[in-house]
C-alpha atoms as a PDB file:
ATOM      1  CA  UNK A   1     -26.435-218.400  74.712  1.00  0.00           C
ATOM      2  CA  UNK A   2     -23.149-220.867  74.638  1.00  0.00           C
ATOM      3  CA  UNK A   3     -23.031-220.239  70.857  1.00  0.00           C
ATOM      4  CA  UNK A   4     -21.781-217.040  70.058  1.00  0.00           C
ATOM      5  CA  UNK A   5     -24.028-215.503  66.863  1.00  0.00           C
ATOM      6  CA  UNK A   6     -21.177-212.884  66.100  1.00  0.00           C
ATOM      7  CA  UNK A   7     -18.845-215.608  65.961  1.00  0.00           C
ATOM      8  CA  UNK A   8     -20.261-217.952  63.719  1.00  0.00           C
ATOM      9  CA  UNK A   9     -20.759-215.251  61.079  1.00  0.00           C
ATOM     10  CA  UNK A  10     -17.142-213.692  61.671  1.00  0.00           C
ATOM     11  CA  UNK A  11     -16.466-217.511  60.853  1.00  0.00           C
ATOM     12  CA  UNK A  12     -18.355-218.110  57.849  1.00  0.00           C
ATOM     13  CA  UNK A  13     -17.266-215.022  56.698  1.00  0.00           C
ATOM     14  CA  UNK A  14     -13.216-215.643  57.512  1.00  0.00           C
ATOM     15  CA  UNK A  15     -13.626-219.873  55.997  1.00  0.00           C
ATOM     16  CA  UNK A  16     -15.326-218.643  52.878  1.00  0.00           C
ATOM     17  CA  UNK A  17     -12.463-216.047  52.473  1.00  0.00           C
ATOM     18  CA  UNK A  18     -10.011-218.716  52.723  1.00  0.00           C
ATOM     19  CA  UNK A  19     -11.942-221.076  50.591  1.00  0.00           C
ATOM     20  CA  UNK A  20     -12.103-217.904  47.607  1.00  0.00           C
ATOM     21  CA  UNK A  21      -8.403-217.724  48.104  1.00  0.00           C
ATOM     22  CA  UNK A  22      -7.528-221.503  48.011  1.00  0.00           C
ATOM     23  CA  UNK A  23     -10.464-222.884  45.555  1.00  0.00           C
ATOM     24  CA  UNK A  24      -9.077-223.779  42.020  1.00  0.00           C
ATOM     25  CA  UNK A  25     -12.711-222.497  40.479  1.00  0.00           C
ATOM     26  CA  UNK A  26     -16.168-221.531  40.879  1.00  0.00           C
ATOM     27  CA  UNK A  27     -16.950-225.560  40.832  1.00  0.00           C
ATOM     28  CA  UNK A  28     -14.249-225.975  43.802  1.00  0.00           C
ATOM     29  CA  UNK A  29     -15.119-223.300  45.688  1.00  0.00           C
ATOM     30  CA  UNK A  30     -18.906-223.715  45.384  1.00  0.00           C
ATOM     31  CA  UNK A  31     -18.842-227.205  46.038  1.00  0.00           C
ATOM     32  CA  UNK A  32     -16.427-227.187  49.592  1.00  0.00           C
ATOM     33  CA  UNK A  33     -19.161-224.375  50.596  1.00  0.00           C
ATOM     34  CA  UNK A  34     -22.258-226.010  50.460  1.00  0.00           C
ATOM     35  CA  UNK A  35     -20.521-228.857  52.437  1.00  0.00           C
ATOM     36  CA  UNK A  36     -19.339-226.295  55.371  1.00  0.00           C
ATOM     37  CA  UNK A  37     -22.441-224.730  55.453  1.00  0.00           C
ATOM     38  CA  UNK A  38     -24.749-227.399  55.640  1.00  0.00           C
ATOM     39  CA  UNK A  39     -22.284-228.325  58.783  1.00  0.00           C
ATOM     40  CA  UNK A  40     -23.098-225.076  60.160  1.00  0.00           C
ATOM     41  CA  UNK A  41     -26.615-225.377  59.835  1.00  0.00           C
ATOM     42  CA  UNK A  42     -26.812-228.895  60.873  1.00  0.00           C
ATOM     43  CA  UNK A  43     -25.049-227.688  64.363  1.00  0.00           C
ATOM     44  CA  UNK A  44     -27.034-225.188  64.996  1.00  0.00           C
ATOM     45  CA  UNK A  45     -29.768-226.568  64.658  1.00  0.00           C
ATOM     46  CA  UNK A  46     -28.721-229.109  67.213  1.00  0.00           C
ATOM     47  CA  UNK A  47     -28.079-226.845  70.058  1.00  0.00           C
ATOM     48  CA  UNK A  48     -30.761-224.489  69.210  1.00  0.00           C
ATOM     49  CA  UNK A  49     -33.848-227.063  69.363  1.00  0.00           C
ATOM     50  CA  UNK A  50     -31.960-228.364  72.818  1.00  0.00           C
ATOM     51  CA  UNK A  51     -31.291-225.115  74.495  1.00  0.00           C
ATOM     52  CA  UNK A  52     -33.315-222.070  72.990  1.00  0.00           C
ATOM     53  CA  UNK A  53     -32.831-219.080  73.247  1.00  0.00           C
ATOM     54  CA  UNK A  54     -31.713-216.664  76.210  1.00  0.00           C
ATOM     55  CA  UNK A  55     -34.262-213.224  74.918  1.00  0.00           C
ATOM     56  CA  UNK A  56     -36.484-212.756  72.257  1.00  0.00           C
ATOM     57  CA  UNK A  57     -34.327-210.066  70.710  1.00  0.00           C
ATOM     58  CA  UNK A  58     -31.957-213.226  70.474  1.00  0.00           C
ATOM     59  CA  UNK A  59     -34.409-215.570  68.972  1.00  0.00           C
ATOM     60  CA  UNK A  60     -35.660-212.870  66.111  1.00  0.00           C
ATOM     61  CA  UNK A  61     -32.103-211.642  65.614  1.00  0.00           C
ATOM     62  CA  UNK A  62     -31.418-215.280  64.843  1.00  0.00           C
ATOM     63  CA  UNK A  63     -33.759-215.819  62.366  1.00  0.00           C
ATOM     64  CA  UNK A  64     -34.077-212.619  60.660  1.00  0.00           C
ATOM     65  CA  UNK A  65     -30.009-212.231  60.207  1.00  0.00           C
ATOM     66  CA  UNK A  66     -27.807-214.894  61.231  1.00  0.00           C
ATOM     67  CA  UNK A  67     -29.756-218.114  59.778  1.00  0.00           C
ATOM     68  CA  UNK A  68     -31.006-215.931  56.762  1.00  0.00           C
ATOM     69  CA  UNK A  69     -26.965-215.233  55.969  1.00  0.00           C
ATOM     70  CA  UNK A  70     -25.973-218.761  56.107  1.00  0.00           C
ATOM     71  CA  UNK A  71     -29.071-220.384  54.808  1.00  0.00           C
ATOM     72  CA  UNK A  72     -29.015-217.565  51.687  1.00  0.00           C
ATOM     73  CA  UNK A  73     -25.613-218.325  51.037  1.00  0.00           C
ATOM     74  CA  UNK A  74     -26.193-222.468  51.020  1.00  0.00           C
ATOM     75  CA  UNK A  75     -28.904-221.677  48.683  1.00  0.00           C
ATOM     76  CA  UNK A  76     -26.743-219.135  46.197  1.00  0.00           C
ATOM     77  CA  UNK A  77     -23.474-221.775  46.323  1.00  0.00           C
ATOM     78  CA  UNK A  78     -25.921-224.849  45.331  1.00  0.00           C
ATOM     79  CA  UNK A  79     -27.293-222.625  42.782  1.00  0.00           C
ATOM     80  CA  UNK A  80     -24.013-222.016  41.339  1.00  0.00           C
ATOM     81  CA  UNK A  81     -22.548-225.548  41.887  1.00  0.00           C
ATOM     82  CA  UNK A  82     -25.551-226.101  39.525  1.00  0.00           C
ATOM     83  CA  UNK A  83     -24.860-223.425  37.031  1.00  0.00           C
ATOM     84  CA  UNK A  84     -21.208-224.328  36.546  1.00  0.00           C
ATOM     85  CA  UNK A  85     -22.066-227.754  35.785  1.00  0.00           C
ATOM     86  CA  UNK A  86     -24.648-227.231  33.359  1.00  0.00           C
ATOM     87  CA  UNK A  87     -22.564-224.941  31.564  1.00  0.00           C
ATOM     88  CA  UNK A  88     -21.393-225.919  28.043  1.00  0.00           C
ATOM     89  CA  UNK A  89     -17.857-225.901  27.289  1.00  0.00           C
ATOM     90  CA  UNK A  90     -16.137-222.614  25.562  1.00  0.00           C
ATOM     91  CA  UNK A  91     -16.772-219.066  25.054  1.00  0.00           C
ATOM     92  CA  UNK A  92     -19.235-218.717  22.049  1.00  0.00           C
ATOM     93  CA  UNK A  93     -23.363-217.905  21.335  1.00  0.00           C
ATOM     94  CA  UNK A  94     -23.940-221.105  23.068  1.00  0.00           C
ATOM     95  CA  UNK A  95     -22.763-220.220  26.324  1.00  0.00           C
ATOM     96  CA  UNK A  96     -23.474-216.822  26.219  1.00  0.00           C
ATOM     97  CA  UNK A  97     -27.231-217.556  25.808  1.00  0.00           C
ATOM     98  CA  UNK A  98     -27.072-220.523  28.500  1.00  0.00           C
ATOM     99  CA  UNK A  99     -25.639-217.522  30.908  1.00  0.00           C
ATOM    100  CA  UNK A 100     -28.707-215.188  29.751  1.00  0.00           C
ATOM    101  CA  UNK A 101     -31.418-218.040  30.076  1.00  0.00           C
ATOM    102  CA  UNK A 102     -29.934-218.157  34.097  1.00  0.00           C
ATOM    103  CA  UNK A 103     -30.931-214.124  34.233  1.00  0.00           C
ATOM    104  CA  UNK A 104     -34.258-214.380  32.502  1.00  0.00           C
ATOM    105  CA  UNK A 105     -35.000-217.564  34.965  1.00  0.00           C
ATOM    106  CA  UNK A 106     -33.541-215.765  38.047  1.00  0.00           C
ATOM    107  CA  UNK A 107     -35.419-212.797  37.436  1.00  0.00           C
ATOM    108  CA  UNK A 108     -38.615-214.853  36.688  1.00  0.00           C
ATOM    109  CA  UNK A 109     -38.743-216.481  40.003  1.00  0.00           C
ATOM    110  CA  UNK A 110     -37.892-213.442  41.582  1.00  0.00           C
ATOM    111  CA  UNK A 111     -40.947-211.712  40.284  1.00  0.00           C
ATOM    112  CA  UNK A 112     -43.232-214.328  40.827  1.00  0.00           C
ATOM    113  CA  UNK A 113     -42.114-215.569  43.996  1.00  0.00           C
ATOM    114  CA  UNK A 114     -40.226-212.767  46.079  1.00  0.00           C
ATOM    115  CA  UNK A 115     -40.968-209.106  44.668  1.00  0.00           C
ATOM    116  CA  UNK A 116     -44.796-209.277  44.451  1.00  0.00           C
ATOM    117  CA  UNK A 117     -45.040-210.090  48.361  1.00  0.00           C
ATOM    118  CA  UNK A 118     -46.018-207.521  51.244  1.00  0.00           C
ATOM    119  CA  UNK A 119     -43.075-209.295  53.119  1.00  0.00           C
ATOM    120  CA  UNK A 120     -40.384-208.422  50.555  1.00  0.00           C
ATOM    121  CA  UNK A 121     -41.656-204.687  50.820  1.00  0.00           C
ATOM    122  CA  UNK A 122     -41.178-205.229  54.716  1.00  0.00           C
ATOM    123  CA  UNK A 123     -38.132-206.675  54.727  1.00  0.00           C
ATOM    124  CA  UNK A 124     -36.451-203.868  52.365  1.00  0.00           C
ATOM    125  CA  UNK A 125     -37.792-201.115  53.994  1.00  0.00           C
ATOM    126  CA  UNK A 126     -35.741-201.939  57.277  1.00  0.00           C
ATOM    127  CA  UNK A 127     -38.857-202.143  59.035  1.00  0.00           C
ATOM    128  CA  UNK A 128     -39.139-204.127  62.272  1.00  0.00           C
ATOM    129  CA  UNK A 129     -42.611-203.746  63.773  1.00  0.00           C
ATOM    130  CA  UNK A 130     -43.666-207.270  62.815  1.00  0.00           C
ATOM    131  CA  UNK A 131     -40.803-209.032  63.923  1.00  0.00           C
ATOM    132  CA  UNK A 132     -42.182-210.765  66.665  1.00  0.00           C
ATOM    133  CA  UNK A 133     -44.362-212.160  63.958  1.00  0.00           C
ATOM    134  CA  UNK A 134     -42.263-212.948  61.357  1.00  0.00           C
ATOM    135  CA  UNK A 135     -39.085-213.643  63.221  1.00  0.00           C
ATOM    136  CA  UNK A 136     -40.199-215.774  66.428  1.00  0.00           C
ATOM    137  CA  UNK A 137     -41.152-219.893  66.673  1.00  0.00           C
ATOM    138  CA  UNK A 138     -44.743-221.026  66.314  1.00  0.00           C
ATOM    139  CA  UNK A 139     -46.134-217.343  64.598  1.00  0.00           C
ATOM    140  CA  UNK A 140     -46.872-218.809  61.572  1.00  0.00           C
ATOM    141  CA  UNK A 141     -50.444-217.651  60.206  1.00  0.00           C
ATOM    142  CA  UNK A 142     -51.708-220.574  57.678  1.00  0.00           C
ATOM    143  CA  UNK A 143     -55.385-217.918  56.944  1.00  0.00           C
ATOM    144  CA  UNK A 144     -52.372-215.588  55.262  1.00  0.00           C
ATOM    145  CA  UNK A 145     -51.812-218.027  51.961  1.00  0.00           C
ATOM    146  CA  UNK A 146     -48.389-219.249  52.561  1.00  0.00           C
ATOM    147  CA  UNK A 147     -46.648-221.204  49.879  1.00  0.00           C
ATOM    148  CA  UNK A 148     -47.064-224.855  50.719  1.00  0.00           C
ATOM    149  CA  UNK A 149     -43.207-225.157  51.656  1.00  0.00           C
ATOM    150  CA  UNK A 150     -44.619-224.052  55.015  1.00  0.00           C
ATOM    151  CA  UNK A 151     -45.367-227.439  55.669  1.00  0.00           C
ATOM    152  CA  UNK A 152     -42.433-229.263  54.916  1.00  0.00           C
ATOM    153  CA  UNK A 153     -40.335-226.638  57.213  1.00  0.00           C
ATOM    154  CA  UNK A 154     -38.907-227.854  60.465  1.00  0.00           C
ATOM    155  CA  UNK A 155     -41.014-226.027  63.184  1.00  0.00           C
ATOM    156  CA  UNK A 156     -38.279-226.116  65.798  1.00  0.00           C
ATOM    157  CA  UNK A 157     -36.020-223.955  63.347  1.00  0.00           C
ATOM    158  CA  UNK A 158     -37.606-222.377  61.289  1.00  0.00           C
ATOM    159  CA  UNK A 159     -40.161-219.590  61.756  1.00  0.00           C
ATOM    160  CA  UNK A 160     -40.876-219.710  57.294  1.00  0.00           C
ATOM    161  CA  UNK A 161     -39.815-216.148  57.067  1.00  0.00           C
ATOM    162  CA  UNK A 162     -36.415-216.874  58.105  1.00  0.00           C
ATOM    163  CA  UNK A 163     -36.314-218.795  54.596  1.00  0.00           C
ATOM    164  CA  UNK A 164     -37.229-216.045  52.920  1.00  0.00           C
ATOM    165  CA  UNK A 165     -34.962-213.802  53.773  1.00  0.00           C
ATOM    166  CA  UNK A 166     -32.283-216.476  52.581  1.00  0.00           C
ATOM    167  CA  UNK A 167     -33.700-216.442  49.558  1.00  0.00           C
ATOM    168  CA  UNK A 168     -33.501-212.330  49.005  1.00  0.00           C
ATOM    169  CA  UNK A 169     -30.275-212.807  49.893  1.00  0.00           C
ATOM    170  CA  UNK A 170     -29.206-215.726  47.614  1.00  0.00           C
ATOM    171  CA  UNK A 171     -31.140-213.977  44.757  1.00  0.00           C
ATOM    172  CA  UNK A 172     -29.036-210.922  45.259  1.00  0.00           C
ATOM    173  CA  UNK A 173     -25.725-212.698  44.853  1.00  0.00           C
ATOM    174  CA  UNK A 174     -26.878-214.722  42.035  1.00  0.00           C
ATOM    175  CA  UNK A 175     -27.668-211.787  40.300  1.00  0.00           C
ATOM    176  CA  UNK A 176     -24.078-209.834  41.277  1.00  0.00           C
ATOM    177  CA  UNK A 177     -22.523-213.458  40.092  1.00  0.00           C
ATOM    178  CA  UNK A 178     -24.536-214.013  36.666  1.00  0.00           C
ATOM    179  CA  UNK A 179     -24.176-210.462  35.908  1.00  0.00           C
ATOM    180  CA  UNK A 180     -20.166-210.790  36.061  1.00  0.00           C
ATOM    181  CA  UNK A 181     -20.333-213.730  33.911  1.00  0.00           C
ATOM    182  CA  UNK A 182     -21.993-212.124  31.262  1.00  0.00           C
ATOM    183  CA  UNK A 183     -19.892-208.797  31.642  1.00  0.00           C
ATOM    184  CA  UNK A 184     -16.970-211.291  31.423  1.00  0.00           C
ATOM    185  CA  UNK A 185     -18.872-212.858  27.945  1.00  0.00           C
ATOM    186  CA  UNK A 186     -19.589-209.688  26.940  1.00  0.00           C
ATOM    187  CA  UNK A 187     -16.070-208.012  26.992  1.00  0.00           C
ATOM    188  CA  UNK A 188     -14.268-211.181  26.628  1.00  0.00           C
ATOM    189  CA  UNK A 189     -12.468-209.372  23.420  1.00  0.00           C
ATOM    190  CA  UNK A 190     -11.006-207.026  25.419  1.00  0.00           C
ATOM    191  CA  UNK A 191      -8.284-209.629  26.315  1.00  0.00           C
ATOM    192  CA  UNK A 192      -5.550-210.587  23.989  1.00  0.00           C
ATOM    193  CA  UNK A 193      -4.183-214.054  24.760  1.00  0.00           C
ATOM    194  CA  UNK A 194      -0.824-213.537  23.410  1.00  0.00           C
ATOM    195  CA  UNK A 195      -0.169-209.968  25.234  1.00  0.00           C
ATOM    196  CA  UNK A 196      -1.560-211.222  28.580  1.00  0.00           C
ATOM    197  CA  UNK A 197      -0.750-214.907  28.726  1.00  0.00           C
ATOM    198  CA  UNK A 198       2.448-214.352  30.686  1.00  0.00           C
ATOM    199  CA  UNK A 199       0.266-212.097  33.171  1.00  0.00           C
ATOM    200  CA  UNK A 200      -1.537-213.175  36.202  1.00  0.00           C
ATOM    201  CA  UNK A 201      -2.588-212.109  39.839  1.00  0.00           C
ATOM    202  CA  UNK A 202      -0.065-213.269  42.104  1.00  0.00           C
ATOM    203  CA  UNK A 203      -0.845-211.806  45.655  1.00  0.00           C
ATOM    204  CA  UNK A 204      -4.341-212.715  47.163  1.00  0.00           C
ATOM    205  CA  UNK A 205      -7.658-212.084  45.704  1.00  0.00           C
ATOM    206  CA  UNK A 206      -8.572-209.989  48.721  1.00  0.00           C
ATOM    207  CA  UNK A 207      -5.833-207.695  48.312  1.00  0.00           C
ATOM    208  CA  UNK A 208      -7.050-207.201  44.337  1.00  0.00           C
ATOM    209  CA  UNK A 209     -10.738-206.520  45.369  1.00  0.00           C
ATOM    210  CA  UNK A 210      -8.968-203.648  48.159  1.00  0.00           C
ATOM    211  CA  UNK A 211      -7.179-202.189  44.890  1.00  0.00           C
ATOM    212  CA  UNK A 212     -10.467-202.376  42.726  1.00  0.00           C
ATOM    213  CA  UNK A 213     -12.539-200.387  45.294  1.00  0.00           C
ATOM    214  CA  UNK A 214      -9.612-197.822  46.057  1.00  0.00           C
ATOM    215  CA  UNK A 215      -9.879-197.244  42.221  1.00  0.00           C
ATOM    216  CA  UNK A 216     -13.305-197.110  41.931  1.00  0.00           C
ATOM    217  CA  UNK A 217     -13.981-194.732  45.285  1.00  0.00           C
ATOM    218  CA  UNK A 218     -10.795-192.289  43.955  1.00  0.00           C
ATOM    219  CA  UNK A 219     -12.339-192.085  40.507  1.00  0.00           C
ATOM    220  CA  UNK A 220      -8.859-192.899  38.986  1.00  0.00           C
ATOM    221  CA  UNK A 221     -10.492-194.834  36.273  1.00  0.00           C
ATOM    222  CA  UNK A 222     -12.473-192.581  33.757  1.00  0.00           C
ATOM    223  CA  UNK A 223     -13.457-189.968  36.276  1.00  0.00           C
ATOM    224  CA  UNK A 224     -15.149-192.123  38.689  1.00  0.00           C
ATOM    225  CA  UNK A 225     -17.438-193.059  35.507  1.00  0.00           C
ATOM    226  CA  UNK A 226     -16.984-197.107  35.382  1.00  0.00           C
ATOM    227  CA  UNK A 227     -18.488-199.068  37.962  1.00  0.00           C
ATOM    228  CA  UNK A 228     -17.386-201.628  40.591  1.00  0.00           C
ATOM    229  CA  UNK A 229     -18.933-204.912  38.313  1.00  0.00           C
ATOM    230  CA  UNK A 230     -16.942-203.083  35.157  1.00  0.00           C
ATOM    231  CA  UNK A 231     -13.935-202.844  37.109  1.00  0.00           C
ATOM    232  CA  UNK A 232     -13.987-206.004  38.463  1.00  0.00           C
ATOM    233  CA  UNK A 233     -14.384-207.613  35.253  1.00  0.00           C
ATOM    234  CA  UNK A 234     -11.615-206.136  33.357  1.00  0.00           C
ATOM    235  CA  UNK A 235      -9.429-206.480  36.533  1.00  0.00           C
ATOM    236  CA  UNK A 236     -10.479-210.577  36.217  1.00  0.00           C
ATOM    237  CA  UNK A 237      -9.820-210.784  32.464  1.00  0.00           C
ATOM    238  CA  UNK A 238      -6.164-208.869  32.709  1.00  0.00           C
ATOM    239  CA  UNK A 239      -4.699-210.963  35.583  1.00  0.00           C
ATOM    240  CA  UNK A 240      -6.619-213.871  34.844  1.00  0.00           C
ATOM    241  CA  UNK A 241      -8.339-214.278  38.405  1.00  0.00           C
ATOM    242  CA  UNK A 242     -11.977-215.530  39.614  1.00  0.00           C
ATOM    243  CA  UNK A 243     -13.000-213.117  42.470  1.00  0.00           C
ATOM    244  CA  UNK A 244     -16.466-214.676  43.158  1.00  0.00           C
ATOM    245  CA  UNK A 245     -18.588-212.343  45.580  1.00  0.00           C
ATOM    246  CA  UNK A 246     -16.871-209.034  45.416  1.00  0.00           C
ATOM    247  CA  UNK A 247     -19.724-206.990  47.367  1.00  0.00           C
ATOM    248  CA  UNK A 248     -19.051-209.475  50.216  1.00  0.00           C
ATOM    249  CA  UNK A 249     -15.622-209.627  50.351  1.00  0.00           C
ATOM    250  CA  UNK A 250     -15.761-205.808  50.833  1.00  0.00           C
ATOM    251  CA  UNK A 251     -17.892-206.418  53.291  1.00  0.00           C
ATOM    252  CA  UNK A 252     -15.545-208.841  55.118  1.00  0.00           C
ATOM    253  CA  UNK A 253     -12.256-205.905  54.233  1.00  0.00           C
ATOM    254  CA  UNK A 254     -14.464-202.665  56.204  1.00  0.00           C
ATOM    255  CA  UNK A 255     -15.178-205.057  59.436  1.00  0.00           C
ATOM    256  CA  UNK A 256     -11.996-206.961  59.543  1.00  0.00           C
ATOM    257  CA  UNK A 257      -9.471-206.375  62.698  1.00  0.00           C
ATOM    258  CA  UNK A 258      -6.499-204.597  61.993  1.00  0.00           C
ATOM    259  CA  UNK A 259      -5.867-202.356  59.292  1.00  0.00           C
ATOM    260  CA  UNK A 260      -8.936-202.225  56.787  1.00  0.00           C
ATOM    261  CA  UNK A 261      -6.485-201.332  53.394  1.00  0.00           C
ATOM    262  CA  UNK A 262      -3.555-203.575  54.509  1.00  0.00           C
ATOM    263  CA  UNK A 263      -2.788-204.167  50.846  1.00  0.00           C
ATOM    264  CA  UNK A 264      -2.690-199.992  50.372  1.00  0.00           C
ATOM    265  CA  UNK A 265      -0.539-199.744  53.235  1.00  0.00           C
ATOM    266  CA  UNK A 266       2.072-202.235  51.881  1.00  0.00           C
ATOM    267  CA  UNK A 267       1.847-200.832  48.486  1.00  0.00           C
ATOM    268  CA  UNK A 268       3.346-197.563  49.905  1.00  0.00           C
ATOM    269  CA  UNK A 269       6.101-199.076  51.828  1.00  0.00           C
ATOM    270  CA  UNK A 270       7.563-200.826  48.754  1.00  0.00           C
ATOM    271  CA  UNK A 271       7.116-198.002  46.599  1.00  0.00           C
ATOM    272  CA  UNK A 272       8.964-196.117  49.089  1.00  0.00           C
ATOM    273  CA  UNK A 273      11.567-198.831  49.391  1.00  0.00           C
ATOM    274  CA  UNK A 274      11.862-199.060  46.060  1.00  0.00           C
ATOM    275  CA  UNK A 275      12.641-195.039  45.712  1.00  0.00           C
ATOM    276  CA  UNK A 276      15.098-195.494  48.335  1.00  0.00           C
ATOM    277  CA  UNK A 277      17.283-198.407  46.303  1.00  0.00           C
ATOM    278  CA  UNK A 278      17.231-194.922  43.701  1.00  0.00           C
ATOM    279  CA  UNK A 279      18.721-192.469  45.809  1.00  0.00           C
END
């Protein structure tokens, strides 16, 4: 295959990294990703329906993982392009209970339209026997009551279940992203304007999330008792930072080349610079 699969998710991955860093909010950032991945999608789709595929491992590996993880994403950045603005202005009961209306909705549609499904229980379990069924062109089975977006699906690129998937995976990061918000809501009196206004993040967001999950894995912060989201959220609120998908930005830190904790690494050569100026 001419297209590389590995390298158009190390790309995603590496533009929405840069787009995390750059954006100036959620709107921003949400907004400049649904146009990039739409472009991604719209490309592949063009080589794919003129050159196939080279195996059928290729062809299932396509649609069960690397279209899923750019489709699921497109649908979770619309979702919160959507969110953000719909979202009434300031901090107070209003928008609290517009941000737990989204979680009562999300979780809604996930129960009636992802978790009661036998494919949902396949897909979780890691299982694989019925890939060739789910996961390959032209396999799709109208006697098994499909929802009626079968029809509308491009046939060339889409074997139904592929869209699926996307949307287990966009319903997981709207979740993580909702559930932030309202952490943030929730805890928002933790912050004193006046004692942190002068205070803010000023190295990259990627290097915070690497100091959030050292903290988190050491138990440094109340014996390895507060979670990742908790963490996150106080870490947002002190230095005044939007981090967006932390679960996938860890991803992106374990599988990136070089040094996994860069940010640790420098940490302890300018602490030990810094002891040396002492001596």
């Amino acid at each position: 295959m001419k297209y590389s699969l590995h390298k158009i998710i190390d790309d995603v991955s590496q533009y929405e990294s840069k787009i995390v860093n750059e954006a100036s909010g959620s709107l921003d950032e949400a907004l400049k990703m649904i146009s990039y991945l739409q472009e991604v999608l719209t490309s592949l789709k063009a080589f794919i329906v003129k050159e196939g595929f080279d195996s059928e491992w290729e062809e299932i590996n396509f649609f069960r993982n690397v279209k899923p993880g750019i489709l699921g994403k497109l649908i979770y950045y619309n979702k919160v392009y959507r969110i953000e603005c719909a979202c009434p202005p300031g901090n107070g009961k209003i928008y609290r209970n517009y941000f737990y209306s989204q979680i009562k909705e999300l979780k809604q549609e996930f129960e009636e339209h992802i978790f009661n499904s036998g494919f949902y229980r396949y897909y979780r379990s890691g299982r694989n026997d019925r890939d060739q069924t789910f996961f390959r062109l032209g396999n799709i089975n109208l006697y098994d009551g499909l929802n009626s977006f079968v029809f509308e699906i491009d046939h060339h690129f889409s074997t139904y279940y592929d869209y699926k998937v996307a949307r287990i995976i966009a319903n997981d990061l709207l979740q993580n992203y909702l559930h932030l918000k309202i952490d943030s809501i929730e805890d928002s009196n933790f912050k004193d304007e006046e004692a942190t206004k002068d205070i803010f993040w000023t190295s990259s967001k990627n290097a915070l999330v690497e100091l959030i999950y050292t903290m988190y894995a050491s138990g440094a912060v109340s014996h390895g008792k507060v979670g990742i989201r908790k963490l996150s959220m106080i870490a947002q609120i002190v230095f005044s930072v939007s981090l967006g998908d932390l679960h996938h930005a860890f991803h992106r830190m374990k599988t990136r080349a070089g040094s996994r904790t860069a940010f640790l690494d420098q940490l302890k050569i300018s602490l030990e610079k810094y002891m040396d100026k002492d001596v």
